[in-house]
PDB file of N, CA and C in Angstrom:
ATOM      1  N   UNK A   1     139.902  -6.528 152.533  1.00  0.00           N
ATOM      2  CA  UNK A   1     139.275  -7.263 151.447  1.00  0.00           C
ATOM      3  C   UNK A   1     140.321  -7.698 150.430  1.00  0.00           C
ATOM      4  N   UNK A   2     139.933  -8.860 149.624  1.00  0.00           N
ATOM      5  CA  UNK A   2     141.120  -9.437 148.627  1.00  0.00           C
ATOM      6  C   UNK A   2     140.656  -8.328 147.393  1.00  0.00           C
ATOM      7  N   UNK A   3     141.818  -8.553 146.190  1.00  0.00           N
ATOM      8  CA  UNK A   3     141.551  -8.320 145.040  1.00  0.00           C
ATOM      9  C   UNK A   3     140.017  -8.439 144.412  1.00  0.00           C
ATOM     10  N   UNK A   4     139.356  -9.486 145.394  1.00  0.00           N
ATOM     11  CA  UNK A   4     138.139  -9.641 144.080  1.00  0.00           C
ATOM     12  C   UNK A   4     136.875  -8.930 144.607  1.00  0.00           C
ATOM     13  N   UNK A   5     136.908  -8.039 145.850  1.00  0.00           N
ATOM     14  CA  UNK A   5     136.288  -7.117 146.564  1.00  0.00           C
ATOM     15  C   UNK A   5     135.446  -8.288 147.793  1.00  0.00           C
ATOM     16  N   UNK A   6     135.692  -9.686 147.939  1.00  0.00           N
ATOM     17  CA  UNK A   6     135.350 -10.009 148.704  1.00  0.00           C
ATOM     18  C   UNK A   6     135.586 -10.403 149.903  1.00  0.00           C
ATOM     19  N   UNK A   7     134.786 -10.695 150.915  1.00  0.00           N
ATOM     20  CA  UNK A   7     135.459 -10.528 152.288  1.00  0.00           C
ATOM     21  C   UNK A   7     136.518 -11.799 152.878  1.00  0.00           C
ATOM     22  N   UNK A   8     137.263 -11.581 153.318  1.00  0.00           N
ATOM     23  CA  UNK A   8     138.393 -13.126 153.832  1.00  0.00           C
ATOM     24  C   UNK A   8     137.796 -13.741 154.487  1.00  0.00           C
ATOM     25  N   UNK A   9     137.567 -14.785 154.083  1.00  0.00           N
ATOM     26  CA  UNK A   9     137.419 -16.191 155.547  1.00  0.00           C
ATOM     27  C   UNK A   9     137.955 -16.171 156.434  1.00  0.00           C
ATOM     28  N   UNK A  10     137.151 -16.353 157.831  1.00  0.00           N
ATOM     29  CA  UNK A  10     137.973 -16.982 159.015  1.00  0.00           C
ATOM     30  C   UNK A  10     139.481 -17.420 159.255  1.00  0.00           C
ATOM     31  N   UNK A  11     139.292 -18.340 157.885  1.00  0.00           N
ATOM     32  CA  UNK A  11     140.548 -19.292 157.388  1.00  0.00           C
ATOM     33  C   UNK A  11     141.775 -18.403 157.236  1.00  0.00           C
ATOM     34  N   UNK A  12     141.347 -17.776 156.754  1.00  0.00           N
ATOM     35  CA  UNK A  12     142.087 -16.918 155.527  1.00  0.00           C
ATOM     36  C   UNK A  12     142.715 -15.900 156.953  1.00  0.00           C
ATOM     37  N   UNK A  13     141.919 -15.288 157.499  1.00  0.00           N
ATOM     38  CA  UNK A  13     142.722 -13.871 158.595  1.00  0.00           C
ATOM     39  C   UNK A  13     143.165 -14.867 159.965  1.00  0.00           C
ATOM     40  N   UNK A  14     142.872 -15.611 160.169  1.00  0.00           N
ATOM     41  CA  UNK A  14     143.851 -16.878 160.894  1.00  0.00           C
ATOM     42  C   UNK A  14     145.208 -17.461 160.603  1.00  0.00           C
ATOM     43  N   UNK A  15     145.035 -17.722 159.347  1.00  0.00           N
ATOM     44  CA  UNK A  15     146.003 -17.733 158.817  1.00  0.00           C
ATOM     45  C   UNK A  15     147.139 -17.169 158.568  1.00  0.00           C
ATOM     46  N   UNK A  16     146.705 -15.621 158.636  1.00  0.00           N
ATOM     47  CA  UNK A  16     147.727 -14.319 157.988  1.00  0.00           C
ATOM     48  C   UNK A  16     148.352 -14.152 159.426  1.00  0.00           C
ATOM     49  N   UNK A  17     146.991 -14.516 160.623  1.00  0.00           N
ATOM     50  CA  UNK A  17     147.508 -13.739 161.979  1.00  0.00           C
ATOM     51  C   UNK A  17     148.792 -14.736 162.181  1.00  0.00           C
ATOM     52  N   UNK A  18     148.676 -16.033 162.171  1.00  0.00           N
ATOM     53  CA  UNK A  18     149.715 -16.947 162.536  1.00  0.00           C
ATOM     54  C   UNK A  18     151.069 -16.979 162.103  1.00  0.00           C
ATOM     55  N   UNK A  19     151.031 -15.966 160.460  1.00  0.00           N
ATOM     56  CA  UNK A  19     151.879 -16.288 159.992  1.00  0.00           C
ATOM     57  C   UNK A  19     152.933 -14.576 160.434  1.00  0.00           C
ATOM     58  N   UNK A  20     152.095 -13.839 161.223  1.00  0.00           N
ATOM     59  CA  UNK A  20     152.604 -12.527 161.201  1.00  0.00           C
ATOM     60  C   UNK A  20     153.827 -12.579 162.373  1.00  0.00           C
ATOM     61  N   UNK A  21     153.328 -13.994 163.530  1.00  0.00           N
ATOM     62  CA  UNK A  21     154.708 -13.628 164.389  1.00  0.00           C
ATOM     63  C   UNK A  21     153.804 -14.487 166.179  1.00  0.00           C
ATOM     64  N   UNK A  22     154.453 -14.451 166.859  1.00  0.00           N
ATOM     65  CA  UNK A  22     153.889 -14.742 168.512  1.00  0.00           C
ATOM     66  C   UNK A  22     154.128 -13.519 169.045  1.00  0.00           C
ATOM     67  N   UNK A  23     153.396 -13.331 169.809  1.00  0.00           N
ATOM     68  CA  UNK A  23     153.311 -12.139 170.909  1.00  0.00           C
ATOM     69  C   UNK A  23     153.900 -13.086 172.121  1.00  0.00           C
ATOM     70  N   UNK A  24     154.874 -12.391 172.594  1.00  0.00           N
ATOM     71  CA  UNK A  24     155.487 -13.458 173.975  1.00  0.00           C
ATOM     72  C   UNK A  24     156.656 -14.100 173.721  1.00  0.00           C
ATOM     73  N   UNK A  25     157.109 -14.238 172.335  1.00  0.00           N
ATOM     74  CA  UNK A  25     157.365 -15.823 172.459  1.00  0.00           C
ATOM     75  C   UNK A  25     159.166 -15.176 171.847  1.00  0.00           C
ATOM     76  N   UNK A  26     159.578 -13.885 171.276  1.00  0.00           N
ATOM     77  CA  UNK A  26     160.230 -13.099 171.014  1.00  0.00           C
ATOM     78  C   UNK A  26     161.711 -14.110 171.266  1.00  0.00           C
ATOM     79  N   UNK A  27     161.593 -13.748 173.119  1.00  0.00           N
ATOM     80  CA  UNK A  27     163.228 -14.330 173.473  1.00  0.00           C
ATOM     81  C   UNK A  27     163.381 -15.954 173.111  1.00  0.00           C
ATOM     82  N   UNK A  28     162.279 -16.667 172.793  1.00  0.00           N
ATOM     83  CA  UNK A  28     163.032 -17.852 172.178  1.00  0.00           C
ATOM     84  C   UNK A  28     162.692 -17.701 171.336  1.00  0.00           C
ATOM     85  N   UNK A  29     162.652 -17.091 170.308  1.00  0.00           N
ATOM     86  CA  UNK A  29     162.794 -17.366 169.073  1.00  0.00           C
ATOM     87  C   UNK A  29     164.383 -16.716 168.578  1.00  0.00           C
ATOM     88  N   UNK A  30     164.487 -15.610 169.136  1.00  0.00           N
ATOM     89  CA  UNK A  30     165.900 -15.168 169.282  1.00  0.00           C
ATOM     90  C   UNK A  30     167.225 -15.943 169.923  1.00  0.00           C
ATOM     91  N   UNK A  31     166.687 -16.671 171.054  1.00  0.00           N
ATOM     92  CA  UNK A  31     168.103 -17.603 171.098  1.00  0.00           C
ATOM     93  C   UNK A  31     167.731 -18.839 170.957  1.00  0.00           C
ATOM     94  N   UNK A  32     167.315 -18.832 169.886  1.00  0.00           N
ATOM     95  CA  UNK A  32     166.951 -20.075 168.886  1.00  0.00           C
ATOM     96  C   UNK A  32     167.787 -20.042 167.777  1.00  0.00           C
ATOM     97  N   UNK A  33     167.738 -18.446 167.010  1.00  0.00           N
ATOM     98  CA  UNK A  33     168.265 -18.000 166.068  1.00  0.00           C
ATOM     99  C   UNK A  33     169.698 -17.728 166.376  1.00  0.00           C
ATOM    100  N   UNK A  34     169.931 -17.188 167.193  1.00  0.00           N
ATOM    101  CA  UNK A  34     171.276 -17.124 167.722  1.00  0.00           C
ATOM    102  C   UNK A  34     172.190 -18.342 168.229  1.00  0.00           C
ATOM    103  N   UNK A  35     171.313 -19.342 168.491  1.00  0.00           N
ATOM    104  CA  UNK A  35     171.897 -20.827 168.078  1.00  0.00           C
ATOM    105  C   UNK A  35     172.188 -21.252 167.069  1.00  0.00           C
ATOM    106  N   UNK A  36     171.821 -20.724 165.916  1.00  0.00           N
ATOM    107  CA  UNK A  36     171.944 -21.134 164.415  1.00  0.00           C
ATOM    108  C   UNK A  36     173.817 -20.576 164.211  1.00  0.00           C
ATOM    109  N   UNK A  37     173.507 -19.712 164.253  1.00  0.00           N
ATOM    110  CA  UNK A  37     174.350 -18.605 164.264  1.00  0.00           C
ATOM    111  C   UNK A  37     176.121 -19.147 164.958  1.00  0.00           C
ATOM    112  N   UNK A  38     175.714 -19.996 165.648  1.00  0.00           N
ATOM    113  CA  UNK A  38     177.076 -20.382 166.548  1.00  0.00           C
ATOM    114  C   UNK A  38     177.745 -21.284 166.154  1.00  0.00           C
ATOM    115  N   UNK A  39     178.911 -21.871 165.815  1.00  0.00           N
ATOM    116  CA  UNK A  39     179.843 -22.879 165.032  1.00  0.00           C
ATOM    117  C   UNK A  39     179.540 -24.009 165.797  1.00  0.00           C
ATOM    118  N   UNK A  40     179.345 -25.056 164.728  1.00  0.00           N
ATOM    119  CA  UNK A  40     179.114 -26.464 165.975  1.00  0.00           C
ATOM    120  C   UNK A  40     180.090 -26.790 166.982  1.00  0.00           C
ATOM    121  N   UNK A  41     180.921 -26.572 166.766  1.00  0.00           N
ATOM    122  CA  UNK A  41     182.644 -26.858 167.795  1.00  0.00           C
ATOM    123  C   UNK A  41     182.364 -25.597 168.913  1.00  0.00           C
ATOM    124  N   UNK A  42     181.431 -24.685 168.851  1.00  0.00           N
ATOM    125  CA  UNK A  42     181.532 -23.433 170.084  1.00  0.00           C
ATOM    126  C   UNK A  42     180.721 -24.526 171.163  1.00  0.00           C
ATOM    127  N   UNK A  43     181.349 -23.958 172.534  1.00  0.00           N
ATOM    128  CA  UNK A  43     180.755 -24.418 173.394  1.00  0.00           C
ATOM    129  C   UNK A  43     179.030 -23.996 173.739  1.00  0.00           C
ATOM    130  N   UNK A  44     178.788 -22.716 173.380  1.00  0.00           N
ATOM    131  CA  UNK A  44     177.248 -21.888 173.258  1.00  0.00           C
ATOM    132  C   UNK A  44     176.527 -22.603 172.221  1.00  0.00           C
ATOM    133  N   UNK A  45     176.159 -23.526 171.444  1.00  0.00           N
ATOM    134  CA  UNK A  45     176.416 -24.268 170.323  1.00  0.00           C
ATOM    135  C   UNK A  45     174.903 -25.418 171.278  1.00  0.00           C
ATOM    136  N   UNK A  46     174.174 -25.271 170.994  1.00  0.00           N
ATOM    137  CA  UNK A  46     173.224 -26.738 171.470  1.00  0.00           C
ATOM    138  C   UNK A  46     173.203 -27.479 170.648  1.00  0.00           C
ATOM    139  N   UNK A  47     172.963 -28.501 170.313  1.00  0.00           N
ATOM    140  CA  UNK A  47     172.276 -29.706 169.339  1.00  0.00           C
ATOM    141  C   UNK A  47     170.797 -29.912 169.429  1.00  0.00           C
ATOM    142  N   UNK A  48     170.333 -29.963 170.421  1.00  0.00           N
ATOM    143  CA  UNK A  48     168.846 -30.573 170.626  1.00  0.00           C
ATOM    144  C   UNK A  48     168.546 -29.363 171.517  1.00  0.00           C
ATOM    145  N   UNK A  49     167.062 -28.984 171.306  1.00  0.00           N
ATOM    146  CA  UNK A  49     166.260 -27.972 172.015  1.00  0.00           C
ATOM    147  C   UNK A  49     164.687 -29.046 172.428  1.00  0.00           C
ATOM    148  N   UNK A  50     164.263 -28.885 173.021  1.00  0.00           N
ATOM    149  CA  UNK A  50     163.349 -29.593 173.514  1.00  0.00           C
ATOM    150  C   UNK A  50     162.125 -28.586 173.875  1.00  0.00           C
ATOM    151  N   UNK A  51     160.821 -28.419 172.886  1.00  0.00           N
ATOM    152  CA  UNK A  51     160.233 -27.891 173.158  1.00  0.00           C
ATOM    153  C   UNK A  51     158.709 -28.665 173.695  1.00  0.00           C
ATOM    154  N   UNK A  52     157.942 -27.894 175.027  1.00  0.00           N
ATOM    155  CA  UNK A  52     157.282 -29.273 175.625  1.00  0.00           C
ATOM    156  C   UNK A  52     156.735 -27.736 176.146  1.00  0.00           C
ATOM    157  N   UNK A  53     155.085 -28.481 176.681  1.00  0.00           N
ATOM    158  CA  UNK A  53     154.236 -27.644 177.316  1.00  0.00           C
ATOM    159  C   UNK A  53     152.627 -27.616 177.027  1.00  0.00           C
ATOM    160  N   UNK A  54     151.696 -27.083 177.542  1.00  0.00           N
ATOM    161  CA  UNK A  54     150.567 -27.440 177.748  1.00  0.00           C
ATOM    162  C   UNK A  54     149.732 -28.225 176.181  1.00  0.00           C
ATOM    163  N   UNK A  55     148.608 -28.516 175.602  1.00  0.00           N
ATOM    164  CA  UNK A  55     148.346 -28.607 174.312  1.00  0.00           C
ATOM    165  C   UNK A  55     147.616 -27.286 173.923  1.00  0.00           C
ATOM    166  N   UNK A  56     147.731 -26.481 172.965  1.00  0.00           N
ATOM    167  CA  UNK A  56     147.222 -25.448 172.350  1.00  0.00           C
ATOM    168  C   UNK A  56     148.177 -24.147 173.188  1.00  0.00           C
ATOM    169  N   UNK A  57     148.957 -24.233 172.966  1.00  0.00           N
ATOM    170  CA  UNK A  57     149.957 -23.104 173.985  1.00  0.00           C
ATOM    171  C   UNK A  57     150.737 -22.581 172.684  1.00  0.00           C
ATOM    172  N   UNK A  58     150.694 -23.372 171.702  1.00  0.00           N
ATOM    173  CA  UNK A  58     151.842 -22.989 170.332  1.00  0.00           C
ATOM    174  C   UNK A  58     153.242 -23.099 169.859  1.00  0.00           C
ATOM    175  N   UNK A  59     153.363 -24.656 170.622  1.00  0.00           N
ATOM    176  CA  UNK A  59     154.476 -25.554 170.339  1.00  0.00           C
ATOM    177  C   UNK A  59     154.678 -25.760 169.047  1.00  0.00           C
ATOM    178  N   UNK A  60     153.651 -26.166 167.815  1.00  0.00           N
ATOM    179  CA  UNK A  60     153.723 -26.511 166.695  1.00  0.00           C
ATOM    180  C   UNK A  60     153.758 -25.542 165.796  1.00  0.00           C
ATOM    181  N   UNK A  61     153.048 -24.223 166.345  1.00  0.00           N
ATOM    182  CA  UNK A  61     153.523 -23.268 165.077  1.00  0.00           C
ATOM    183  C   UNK A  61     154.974 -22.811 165.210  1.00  0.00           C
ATOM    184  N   UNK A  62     154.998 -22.683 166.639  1.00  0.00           N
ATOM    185  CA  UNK A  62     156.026 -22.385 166.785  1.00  0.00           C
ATOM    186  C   UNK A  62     157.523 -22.652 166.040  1.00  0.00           C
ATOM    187  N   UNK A  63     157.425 -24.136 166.008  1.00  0.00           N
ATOM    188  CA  UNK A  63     158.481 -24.920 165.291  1.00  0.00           C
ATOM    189  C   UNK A  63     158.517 -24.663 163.990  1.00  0.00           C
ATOM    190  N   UNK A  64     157.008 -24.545 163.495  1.00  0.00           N
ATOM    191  CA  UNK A  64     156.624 -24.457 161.794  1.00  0.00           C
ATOM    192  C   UNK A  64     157.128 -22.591 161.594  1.00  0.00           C
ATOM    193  N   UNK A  65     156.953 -22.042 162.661  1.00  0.00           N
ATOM    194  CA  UNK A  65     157.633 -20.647 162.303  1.00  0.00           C
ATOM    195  C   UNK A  65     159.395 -20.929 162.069  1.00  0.00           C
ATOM    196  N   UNK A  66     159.832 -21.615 162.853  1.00  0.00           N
ATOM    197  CA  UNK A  66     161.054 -21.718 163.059  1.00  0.00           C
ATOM    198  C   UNK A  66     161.547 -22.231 161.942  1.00  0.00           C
ATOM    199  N   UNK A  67     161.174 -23.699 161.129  1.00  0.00           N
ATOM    200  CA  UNK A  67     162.015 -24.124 160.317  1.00  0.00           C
ATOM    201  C   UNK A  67     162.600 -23.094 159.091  1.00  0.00           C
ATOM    202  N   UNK A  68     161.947 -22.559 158.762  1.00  0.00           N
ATOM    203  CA  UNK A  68     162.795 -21.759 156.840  1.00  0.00           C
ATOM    204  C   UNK A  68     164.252 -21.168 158.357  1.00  0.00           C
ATOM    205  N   UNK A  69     164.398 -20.909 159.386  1.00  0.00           N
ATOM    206  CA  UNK A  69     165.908 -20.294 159.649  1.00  0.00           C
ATOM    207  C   UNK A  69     166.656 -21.636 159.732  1.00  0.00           C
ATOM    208  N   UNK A  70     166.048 -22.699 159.646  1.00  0.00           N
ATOM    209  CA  UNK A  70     166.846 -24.031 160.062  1.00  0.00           C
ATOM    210  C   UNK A  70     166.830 -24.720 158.982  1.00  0.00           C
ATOM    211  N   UNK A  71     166.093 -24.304 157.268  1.00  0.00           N
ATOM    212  CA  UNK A  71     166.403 -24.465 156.461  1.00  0.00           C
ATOM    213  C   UNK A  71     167.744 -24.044 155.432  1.00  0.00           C
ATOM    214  N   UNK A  72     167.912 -22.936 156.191  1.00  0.00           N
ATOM    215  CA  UNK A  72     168.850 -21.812 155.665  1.00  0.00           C
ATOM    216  C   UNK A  72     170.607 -22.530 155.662  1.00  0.00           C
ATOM    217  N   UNK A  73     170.439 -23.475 156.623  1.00  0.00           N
ATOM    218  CA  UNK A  73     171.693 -23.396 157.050  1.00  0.00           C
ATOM    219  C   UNK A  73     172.187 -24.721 156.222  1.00  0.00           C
TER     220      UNK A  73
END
């Protein structure tokens, strides 16, 4: 329950779940991050990642999870 003793919306625990993480999705998000991580001149070093796959599979949060590490830099 929130502060005001009432119950969360749909909206609202959807929301929190999305923002808590993917189940599965771990090893690319890790050498995603570990791409960040690599000097542009290293050969381990990508430029473009290409993410593609069914609709509702979680391509878009995915990315929307991803940007603040691709803001960072």
């Amino acid at each position: 329950m929130n502060p005001q003793n009432k119950p969360k919306s749909l909206q609202d625990i959807l929301k929190q779940r999305q923002q808590s993480g993917f189940v599965g999705r771990e090893d690319q998000v890790n050498q995603f991050r570990q791409n960040l991580s690599f000097h542009p001149e290293d050969d381990r070093h990508f430029f473009l990642y290409n993410v593609w796959g069914q609709g509702g599979v979680g391509k878009s949060t995915l990315l929307r999870q991803s940007q603040p590490d691709c803001i960072k830099i």
